[in-house]
N, C-alpha and C. Protein backbone atom coordinates (compact mmCIF):
# COMPACT_ATOMS: atom_id res chain seq x y z
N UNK A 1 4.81 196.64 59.15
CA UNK A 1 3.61 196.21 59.85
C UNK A 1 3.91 196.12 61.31
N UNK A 2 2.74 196.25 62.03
CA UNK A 2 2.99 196.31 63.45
C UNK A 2 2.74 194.84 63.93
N UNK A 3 4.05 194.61 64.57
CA UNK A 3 4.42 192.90 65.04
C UNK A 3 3.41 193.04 66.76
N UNK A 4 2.74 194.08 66.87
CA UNK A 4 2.48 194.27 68.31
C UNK A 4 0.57 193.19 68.32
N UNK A 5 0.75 192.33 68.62
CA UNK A 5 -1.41 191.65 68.71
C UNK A 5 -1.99 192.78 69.34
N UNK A 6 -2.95 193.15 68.02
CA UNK A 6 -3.77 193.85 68.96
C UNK A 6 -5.10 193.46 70.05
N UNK A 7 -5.33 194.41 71.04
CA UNK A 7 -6.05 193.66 71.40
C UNK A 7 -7.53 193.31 71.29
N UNK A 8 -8.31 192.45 72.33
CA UNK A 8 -9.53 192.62 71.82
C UNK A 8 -10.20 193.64 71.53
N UNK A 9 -10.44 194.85 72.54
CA UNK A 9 -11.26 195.74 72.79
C UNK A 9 -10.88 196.91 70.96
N UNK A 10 -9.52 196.61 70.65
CA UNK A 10 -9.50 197.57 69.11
C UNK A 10 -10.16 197.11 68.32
N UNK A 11 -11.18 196.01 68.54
CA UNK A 11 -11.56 195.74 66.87
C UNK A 11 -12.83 196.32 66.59
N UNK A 12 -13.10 197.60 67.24
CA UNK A 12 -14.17 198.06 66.72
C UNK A 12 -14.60 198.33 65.24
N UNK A 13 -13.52 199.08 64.61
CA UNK A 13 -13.91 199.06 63.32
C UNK A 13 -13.21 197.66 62.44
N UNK A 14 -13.70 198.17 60.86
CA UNK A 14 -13.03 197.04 59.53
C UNK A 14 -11.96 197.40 59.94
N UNK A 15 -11.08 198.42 59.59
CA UNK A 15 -9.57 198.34 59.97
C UNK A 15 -9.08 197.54 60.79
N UNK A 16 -9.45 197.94 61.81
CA UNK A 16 -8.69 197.05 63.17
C UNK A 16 -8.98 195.88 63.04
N UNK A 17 -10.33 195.07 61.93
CA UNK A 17 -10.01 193.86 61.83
C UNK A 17 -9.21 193.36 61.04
N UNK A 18 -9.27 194.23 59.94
CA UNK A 18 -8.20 194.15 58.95
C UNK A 18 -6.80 193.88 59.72
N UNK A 19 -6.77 194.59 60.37
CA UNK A 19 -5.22 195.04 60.89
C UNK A 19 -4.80 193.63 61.80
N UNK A 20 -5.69 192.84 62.54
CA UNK A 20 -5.46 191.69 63.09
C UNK A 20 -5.66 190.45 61.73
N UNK A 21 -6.34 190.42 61.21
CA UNK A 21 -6.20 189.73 59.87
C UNK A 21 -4.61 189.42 59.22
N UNK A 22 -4.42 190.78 59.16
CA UNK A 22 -2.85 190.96 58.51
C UNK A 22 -2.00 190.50 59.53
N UNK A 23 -1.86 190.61 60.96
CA UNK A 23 -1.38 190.21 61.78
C UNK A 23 -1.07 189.01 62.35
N UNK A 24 -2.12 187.95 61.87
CA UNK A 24 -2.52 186.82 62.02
C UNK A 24 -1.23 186.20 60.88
N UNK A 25 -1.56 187.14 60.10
CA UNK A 25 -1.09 186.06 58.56
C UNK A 25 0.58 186.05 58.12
N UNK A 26 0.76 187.55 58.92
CA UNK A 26 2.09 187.76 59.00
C UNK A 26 2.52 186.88 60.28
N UNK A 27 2.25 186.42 61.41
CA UNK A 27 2.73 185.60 62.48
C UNK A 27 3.10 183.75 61.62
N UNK A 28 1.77 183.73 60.95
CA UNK A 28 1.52 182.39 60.17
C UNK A 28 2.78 182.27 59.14
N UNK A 29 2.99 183.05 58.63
CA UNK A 29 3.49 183.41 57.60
C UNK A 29 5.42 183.11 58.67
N UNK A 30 5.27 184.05 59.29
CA UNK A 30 6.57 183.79 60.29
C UNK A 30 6.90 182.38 60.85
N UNK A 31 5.79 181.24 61.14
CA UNK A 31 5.84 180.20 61.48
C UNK A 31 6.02 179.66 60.53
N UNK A 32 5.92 179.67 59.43
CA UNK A 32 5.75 178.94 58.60
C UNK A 32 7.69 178.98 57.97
N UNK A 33 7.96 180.60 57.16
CA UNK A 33 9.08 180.54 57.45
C UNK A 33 10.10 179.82 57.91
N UNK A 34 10.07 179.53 59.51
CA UNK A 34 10.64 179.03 60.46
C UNK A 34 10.96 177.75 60.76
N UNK A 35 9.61 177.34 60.48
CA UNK A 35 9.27 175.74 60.21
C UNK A 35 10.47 175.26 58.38
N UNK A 36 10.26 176.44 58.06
CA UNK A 36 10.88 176.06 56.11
C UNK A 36 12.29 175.96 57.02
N UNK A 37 13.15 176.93 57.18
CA UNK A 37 14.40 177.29 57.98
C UNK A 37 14.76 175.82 58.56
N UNK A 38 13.88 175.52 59.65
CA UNK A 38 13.99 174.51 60.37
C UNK A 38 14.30 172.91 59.23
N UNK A 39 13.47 172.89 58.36
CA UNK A 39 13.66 171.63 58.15
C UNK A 39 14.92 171.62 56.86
N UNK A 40 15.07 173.16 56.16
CA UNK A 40 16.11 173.49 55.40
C UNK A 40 17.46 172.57 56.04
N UNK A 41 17.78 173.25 57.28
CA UNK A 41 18.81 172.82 58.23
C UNK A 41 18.78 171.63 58.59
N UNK A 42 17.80 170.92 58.79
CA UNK A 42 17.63 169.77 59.30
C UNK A 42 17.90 168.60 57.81
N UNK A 43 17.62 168.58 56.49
CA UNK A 43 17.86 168.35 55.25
C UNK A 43 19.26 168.59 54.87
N UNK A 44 19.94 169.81 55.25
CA UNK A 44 21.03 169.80 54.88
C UNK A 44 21.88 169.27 55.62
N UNK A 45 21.73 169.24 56.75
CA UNK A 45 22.29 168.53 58.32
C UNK A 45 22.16 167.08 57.35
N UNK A 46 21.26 166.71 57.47
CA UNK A 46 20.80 164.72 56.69
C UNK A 46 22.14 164.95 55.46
N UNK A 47 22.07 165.84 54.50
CA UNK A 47 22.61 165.58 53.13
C UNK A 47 23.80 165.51 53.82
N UNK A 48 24.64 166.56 54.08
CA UNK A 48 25.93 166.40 54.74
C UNK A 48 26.21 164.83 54.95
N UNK A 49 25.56 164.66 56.16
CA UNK A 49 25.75 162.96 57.19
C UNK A 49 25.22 161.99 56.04
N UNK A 50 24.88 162.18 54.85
CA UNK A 50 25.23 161.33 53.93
C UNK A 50 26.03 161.23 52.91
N UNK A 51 26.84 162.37 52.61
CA UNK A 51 27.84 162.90 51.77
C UNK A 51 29.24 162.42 52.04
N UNK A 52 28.80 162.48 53.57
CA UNK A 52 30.16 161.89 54.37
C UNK A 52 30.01 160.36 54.72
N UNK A 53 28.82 159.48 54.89
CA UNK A 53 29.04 158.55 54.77
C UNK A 53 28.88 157.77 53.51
N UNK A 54 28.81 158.24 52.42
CA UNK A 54 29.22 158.04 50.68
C UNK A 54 30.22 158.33 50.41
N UNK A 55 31.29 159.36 51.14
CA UNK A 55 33.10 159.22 51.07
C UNK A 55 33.28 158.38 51.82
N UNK A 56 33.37 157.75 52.87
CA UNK A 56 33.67 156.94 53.86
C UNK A 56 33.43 155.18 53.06
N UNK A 57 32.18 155.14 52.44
CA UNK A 57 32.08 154.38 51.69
C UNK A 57 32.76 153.61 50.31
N UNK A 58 32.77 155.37 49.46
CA UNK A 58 34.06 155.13 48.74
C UNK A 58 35.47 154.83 49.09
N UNK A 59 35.84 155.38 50.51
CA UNK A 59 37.20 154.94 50.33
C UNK A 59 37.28 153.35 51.39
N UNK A 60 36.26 152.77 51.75
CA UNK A 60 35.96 151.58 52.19
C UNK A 60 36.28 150.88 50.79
N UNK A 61 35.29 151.07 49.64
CA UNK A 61 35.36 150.28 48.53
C UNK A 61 36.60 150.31 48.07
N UNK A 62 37.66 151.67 47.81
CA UNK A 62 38.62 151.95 46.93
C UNK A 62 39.61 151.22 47.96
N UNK A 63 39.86 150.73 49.08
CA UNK A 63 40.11 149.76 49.76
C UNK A 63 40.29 148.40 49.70
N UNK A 64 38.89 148.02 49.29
CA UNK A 64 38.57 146.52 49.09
C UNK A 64 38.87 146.40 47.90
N UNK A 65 38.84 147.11 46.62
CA UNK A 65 39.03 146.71 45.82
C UNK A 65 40.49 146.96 45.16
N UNK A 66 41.34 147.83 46.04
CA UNK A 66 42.97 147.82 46.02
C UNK A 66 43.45 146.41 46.82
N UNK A 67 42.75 145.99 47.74
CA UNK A 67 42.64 145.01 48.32
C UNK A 67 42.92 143.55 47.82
N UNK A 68 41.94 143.36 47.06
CA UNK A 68 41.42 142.19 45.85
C UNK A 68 42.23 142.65 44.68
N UNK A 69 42.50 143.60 44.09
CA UNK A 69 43.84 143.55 43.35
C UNK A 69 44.87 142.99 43.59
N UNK A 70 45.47 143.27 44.40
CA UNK A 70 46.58 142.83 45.30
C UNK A 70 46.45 140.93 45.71
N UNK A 71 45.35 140.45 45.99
CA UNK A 71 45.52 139.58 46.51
C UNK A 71 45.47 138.71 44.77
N UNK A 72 44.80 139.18 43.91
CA UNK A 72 44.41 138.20 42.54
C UNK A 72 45.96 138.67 41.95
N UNK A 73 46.70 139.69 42.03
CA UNK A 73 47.91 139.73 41.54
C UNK A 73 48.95 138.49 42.19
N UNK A 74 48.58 138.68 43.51
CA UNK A 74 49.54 137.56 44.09
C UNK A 74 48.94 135.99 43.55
N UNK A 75 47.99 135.88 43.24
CA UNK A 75 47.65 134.44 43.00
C UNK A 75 47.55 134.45 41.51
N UNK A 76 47.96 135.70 40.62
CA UNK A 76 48.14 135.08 39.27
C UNK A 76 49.96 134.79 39.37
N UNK A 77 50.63 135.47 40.38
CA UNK A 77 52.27 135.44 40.48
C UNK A 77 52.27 133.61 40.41
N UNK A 78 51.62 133.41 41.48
CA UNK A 78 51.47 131.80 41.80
C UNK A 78 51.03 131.14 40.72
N UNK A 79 50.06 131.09 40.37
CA UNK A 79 50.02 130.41 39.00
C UNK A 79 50.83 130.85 37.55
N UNK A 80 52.08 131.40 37.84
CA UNK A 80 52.69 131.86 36.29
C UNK A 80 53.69 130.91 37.22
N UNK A 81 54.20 131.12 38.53
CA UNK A 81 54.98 130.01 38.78
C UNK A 81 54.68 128.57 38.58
N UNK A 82 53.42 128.08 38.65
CA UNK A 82 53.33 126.83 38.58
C UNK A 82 53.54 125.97 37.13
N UNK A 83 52.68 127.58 35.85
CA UNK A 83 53.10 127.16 34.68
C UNK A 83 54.68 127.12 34.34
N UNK A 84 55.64 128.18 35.15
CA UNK A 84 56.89 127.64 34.80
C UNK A 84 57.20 126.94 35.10
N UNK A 85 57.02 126.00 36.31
CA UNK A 85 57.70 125.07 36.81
C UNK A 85 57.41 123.74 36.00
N UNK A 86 55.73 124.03 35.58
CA UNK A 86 54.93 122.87 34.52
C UNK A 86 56.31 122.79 33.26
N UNK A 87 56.58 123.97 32.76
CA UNK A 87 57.00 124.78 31.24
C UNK A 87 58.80 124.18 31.60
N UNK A 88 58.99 124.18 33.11
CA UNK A 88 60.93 123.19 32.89
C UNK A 88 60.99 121.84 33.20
N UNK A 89 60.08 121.49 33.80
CA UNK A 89 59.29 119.98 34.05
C UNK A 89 59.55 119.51 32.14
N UNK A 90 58.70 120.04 31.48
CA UNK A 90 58.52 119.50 30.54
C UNK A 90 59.36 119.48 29.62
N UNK A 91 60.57 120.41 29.74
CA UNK A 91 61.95 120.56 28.62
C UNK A 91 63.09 119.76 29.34
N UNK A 92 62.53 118.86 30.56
CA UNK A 92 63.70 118.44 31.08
C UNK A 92 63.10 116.57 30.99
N UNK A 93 61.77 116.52 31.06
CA UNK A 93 61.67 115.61 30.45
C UNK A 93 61.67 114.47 29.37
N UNK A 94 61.39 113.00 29.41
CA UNK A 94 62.09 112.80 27.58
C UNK A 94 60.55 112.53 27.18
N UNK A 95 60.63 112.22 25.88
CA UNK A 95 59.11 112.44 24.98
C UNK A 95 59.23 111.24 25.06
N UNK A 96 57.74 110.76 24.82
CA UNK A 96 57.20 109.01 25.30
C UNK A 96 57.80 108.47 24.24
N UNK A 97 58.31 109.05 22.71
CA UNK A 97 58.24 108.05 21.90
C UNK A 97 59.54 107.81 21.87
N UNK A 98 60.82 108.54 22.46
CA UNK A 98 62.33 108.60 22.53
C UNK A 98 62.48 108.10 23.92
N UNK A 99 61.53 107.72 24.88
CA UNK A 99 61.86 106.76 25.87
C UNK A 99 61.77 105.25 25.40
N UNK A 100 60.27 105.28 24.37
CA UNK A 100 59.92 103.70 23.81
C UNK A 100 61.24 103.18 22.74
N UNK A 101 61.48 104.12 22.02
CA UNK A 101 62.88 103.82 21.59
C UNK A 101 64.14 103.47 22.40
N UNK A 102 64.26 103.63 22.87
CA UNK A 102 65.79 103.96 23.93
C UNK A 102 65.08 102.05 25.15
N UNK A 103 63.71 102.06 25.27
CA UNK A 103 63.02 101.12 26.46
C UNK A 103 63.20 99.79 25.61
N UNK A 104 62.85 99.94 24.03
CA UNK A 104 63.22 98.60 23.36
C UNK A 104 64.50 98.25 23.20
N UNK A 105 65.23 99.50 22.84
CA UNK A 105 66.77 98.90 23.11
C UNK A 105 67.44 97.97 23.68
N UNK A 106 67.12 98.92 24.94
CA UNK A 106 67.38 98.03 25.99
C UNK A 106 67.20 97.05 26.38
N UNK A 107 65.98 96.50 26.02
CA UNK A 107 65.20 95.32 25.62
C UNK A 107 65.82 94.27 25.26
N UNK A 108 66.26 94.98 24.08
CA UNK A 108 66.92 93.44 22.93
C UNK A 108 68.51 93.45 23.87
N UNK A 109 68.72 94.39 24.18
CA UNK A 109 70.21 94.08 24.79
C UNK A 109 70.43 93.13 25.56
N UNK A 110 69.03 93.50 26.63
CA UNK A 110 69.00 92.41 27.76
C UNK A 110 68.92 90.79 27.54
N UNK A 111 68.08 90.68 26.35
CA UNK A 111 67.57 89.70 25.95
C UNK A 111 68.87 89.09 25.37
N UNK A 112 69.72 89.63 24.25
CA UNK A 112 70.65 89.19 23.66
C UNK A 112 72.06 88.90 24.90
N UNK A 113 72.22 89.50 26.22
CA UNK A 113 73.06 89.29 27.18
C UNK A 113 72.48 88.31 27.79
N UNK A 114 71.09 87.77 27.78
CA UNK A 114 70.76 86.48 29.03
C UNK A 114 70.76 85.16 28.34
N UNK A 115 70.52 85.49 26.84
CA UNK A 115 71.10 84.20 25.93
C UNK A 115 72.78 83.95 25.51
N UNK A 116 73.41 85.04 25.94
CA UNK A 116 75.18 84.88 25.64
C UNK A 116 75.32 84.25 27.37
N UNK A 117 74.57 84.31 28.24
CA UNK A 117 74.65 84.00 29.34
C UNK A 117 74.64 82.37 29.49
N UNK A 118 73.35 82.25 29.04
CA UNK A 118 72.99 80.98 28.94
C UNK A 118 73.79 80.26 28.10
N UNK A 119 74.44 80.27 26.95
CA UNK A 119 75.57 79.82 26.42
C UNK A 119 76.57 79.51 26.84
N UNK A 120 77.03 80.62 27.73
CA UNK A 120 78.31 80.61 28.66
C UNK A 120 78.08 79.00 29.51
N UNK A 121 76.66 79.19 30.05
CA UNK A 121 76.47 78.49 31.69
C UNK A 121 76.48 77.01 30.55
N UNK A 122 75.90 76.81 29.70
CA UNK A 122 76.04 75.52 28.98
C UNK A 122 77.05 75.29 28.41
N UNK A 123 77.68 75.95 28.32
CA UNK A 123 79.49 75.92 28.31
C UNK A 123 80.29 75.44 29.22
N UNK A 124 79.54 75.68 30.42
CA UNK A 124 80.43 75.34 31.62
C UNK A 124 79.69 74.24 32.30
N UNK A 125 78.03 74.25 32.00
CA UNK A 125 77.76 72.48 32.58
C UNK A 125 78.26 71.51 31.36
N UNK A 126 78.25 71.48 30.32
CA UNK A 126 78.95 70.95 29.45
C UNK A 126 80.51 70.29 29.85
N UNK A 127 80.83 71.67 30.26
CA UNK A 127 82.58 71.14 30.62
C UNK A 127 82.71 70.11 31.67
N UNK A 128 81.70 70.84 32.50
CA UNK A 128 81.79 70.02 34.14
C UNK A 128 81.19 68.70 33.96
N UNK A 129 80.14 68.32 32.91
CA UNK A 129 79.63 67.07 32.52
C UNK A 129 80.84 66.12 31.52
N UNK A 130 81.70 67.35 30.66
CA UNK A 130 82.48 66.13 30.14
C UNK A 130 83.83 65.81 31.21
N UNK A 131 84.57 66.67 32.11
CA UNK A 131 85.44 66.54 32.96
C UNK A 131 84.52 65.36 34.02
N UNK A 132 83.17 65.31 34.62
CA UNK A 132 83.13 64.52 35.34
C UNK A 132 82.99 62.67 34.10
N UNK A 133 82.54 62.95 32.92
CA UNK A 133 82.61 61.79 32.55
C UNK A 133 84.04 61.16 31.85
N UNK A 134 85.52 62.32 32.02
CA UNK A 134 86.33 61.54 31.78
C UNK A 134 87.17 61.13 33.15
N UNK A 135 86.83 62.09 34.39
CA UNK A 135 87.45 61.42 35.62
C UNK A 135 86.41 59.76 35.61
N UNK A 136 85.41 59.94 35.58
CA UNK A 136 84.66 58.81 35.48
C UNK A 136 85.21 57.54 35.10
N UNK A 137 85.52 58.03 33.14
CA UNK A 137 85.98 56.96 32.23
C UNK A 137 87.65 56.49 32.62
N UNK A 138 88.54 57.46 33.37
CA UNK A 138 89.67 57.00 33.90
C UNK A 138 89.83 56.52 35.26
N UNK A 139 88.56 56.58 35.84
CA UNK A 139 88.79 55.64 37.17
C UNK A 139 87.84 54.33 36.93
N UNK A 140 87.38 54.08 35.65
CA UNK A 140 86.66 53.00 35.29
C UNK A 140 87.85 52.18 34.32
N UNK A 141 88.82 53.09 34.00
CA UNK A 141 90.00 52.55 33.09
C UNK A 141 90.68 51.62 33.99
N UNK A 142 91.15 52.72 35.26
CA UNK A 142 92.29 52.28 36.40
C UNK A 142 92.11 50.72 37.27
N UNK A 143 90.56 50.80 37.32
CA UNK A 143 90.02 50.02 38.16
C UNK A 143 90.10 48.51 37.25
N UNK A 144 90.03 48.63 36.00
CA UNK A 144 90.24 47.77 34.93
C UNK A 144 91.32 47.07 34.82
N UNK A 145 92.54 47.99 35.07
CA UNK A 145 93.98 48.15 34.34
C UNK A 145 94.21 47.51 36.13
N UNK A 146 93.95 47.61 37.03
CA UNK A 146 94.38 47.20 38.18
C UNK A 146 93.68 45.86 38.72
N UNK A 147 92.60 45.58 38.29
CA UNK A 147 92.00 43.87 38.04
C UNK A 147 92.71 43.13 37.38
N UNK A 148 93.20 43.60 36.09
CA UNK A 148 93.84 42.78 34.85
C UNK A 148 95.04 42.50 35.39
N UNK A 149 95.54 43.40 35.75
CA UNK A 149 97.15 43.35 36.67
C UNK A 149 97.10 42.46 38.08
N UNK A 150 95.94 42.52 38.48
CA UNK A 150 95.84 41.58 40.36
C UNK A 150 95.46 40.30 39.48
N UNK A 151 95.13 40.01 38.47
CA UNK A 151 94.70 38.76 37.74
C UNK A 151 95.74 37.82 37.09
N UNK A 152 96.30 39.09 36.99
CA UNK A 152 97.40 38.05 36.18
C UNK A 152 98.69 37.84 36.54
């Protein structure tokens, strides 16, 4: 087809209108094209610049979430330490009912040492009560035995 507009003065006959008809539709037809082309490129241009910011994204996420692995690994490390430390805490401790045993023991021991005590100490105010009542009874003797003697 001829890309050339014809001009006014050819349209004397049907043909030549024909022929601008066709001319018309083939230009339209070319714009139109062009316009498709245009926004083809412009769509695939968009898809691209979102293809790439949906990898960029993924490896943002595959990031954060290597990230948060890492950090919940380190804080389950921490809590397996705390249960071991809970887990030798508790094999190094004594059981309540082998302390209450071992706590009464001790108990009666004490109890049975503060009454051998107290025995002792009444043993010894005893002594010191009968030593002061026989210095007593021999300077109540002397004092006797030395009247009877200045008397007679």
């Amino acid at each position: 087809m001829n890309s050339e507009q014809p001009t006014p003065r050819s349209l004397d006959s049907a043909e030549d209108l024909q022929h601008v008809v066709e001319w018309r539709m083939e230009q339209r037809l070319n714009a139109l094209e062009r316009l498709i082309d245009a926004k083809l490129v412009n769509l695939t241009t968009k898809i691209d610049a979102q293809a790439a910011q949906v990898g960029m994204a993924l490896v943002s996420a595959d990031k954060a979430v290597t990230k948060a692995e890492a950090a919940t690994e380190k804080r389950f490390e921490s809590v397996n330490e705390f249960r071991q430390t809970l887990s030798d805490q508790t094999k190094t401790f004594i059981a309540r009912v082998e302390f209450e045993v071992v706590r009464d023991g001790h108990a009666r021991q004490i109890a049975d040492l503060a009454s051998r005590l107290d025995k002792i100490e009444g043993k010894g105010v005893g002594l010191n009560a009968g030593w002061i009542y026989l210095v007593g009874g021999l300077t109540v003797a002397a004092t006797v035995v030395g009247l009877v003697v200045a008397l007679a």
